[in-house]
N, C-alpha and C. Protein backbone atom coordinates (compact mmCIF):
# COMPACT_ATOMS: atom_id res chain seq x y z
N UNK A 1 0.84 -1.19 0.00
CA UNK A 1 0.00 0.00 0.00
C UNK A 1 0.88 1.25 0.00
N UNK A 2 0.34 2.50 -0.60
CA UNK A 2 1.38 3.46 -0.98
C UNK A 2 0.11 4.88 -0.11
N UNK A 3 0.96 5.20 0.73
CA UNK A 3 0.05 6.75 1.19
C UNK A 3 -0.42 7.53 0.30
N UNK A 4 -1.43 8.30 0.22
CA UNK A 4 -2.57 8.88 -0.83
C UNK A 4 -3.27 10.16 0.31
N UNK A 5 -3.08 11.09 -0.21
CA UNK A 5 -3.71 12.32 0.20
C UNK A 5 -4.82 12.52 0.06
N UNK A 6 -5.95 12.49 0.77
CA UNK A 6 -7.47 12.78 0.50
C UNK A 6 -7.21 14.53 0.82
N UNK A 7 -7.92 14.92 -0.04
CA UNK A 7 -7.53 16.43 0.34
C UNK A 7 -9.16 16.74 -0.16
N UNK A 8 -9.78 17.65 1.44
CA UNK A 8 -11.33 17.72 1.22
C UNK A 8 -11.44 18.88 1.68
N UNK A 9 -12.35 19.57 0.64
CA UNK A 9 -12.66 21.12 0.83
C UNK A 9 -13.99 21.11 2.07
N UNK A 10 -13.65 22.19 3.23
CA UNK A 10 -14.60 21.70 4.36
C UNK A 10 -15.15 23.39 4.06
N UNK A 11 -16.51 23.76 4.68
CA UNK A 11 -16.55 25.13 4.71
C UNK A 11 -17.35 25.37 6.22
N UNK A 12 -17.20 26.14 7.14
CA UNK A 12 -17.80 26.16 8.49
C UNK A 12 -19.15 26.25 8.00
N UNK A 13 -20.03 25.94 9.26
CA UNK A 13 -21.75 25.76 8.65
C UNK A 13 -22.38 26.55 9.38
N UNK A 14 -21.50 28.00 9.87
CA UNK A 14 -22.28 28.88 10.49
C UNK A 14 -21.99 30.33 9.59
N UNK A 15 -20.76 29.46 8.74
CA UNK A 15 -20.65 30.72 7.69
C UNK A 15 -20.15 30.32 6.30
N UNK A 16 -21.05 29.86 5.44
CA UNK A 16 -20.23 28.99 4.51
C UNK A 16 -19.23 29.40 3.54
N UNK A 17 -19.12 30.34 3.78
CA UNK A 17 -18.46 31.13 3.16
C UNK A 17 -16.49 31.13 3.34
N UNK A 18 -16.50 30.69 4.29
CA UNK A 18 -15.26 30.34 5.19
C UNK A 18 -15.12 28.91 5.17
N UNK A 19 -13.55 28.80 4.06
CA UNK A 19 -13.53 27.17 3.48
C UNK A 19 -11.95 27.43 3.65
N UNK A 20 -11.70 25.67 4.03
CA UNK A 20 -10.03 25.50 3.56
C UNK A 20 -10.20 24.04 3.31
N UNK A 21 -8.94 23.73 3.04
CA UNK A 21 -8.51 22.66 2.71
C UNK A 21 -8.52 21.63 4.10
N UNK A 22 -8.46 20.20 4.26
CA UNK A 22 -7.97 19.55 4.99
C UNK A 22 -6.88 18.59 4.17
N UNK A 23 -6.49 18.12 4.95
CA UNK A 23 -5.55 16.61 4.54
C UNK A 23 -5.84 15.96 5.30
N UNK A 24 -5.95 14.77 4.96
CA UNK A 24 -6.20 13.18 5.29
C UNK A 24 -4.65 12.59 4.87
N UNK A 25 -4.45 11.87 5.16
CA UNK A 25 -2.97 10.56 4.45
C UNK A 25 -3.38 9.36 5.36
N UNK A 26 -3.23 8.30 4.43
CA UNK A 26 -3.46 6.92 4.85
C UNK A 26 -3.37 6.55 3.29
N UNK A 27 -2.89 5.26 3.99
CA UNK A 27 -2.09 3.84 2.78
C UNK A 27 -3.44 3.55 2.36
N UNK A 28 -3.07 3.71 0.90
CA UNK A 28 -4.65 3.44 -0.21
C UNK A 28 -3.74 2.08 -1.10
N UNK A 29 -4.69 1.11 -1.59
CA UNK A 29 -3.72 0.26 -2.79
C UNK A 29 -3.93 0.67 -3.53
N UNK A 30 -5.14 1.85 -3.76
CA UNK A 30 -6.37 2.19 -5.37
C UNK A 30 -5.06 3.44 -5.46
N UNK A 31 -5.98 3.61 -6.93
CA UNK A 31 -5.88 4.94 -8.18
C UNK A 31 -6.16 6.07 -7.12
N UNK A 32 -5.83 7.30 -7.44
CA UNK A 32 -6.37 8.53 -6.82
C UNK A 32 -8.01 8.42 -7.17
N UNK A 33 -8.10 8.15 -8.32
CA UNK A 33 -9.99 7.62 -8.76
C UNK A 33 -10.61 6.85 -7.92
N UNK A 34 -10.08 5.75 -7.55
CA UNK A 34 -10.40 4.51 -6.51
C UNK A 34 -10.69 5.67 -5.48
N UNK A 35 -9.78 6.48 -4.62
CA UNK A 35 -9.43 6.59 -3.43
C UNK A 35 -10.88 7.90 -3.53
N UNK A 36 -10.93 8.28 -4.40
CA UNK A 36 -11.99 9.49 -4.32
C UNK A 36 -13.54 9.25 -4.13
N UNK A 37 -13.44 7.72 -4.97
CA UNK A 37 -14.94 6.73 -4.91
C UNK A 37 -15.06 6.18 -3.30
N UNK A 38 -13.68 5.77 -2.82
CA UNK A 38 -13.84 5.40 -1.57
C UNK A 38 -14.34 5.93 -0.46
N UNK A 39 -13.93 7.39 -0.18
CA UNK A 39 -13.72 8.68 0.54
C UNK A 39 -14.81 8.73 1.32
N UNK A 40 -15.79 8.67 0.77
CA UNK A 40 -16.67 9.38 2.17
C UNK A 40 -17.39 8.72 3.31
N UNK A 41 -16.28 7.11 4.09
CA UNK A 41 -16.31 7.34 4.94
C UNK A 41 -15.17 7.26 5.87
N UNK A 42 -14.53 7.82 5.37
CA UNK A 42 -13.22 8.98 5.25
C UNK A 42 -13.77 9.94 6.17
N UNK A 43 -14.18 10.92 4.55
CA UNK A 43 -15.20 12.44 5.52
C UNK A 43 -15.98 12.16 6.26
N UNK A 44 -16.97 11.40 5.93
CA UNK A 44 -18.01 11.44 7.37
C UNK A 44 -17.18 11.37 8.72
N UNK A 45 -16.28 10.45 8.96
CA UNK A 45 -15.54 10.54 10.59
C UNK A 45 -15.04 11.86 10.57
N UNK A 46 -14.35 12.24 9.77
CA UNK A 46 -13.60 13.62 9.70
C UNK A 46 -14.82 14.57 10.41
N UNK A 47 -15.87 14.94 9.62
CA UNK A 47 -17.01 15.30 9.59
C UNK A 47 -17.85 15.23 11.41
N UNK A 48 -17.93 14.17 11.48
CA UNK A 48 -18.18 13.63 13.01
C UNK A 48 -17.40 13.86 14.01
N UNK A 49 -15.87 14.35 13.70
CA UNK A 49 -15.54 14.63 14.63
C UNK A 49 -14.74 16.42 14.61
N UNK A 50 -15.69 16.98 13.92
CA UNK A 50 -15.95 18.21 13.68
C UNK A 50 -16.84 18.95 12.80
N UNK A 51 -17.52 19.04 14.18
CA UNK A 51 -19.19 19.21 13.55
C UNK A 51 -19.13 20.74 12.96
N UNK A 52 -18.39 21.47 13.27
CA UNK A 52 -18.77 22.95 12.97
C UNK A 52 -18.39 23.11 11.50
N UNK A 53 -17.99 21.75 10.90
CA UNK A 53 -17.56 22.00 9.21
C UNK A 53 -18.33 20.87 8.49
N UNK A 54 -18.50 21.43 7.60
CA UNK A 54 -18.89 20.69 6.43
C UNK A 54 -18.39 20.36 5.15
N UNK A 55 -18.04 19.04 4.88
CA UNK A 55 -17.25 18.68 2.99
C UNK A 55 -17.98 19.02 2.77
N UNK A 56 -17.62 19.91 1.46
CA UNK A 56 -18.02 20.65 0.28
C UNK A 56 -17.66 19.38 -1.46
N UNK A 57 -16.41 19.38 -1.20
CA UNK A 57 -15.82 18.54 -1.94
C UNK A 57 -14.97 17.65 -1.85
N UNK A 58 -14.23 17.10 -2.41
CA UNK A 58 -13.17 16.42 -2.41
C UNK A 58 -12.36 15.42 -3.39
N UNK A 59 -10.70 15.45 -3.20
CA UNK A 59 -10.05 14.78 -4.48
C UNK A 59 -9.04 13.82 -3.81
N UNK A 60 -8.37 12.87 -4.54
CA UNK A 60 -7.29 12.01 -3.83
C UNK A 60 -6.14 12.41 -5.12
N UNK A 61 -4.87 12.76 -3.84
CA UNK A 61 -3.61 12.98 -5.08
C UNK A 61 -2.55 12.08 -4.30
N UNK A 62 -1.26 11.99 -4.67
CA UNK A 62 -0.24 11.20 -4.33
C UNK A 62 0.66 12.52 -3.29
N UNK A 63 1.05 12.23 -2.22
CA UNK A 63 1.43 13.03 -1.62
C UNK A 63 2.71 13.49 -2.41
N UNK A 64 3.07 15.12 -2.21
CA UNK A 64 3.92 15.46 -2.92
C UNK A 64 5.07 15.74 -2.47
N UNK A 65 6.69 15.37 -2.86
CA UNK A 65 7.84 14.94 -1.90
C UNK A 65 8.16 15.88 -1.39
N UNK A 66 8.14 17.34 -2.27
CA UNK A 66 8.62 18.70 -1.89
C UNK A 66 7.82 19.33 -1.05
N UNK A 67 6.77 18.84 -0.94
CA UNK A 67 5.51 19.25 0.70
C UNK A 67 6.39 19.17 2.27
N UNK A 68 6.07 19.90 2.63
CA UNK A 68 7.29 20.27 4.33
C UNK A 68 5.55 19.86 5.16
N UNK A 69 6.13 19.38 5.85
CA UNK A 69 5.63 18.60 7.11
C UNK A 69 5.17 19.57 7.88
């Protein structure tokens, strides 16, 4: 299994207007396609364990090497 970035657009639900990014990473065996079909119950825990946001969207990419921790 190779780590895979779920990267999900959240926006607060008292102002939706106010959005960022999250990251997820966890070992996927799938395609970034696979991992995007897989995802939402992914987000839902994400989701559940922060209620004041809401996925909007979301994509799976391969984490990128030059990304700083």
């Amino acid at each position: 299994m190779n780590p895979i970035d779920l990267v999900v657009t959240v926006c607060a639900v008292l102002s939706p207007a106010t959005c960022e990014e999250q990251h997820i990473v966890f070992n996927y065996a799938g395609s970034p396609t696979q991992c995007a079909m897989a995802a939402p119950p992914y987000i839902a825990q994400w989701v559940g364990e922060h209620p004041k946001w809401q996925a909007v969207r979301w994509r799976c990419e391969y984490p990128h090497s030059s990304d700083k921790a």
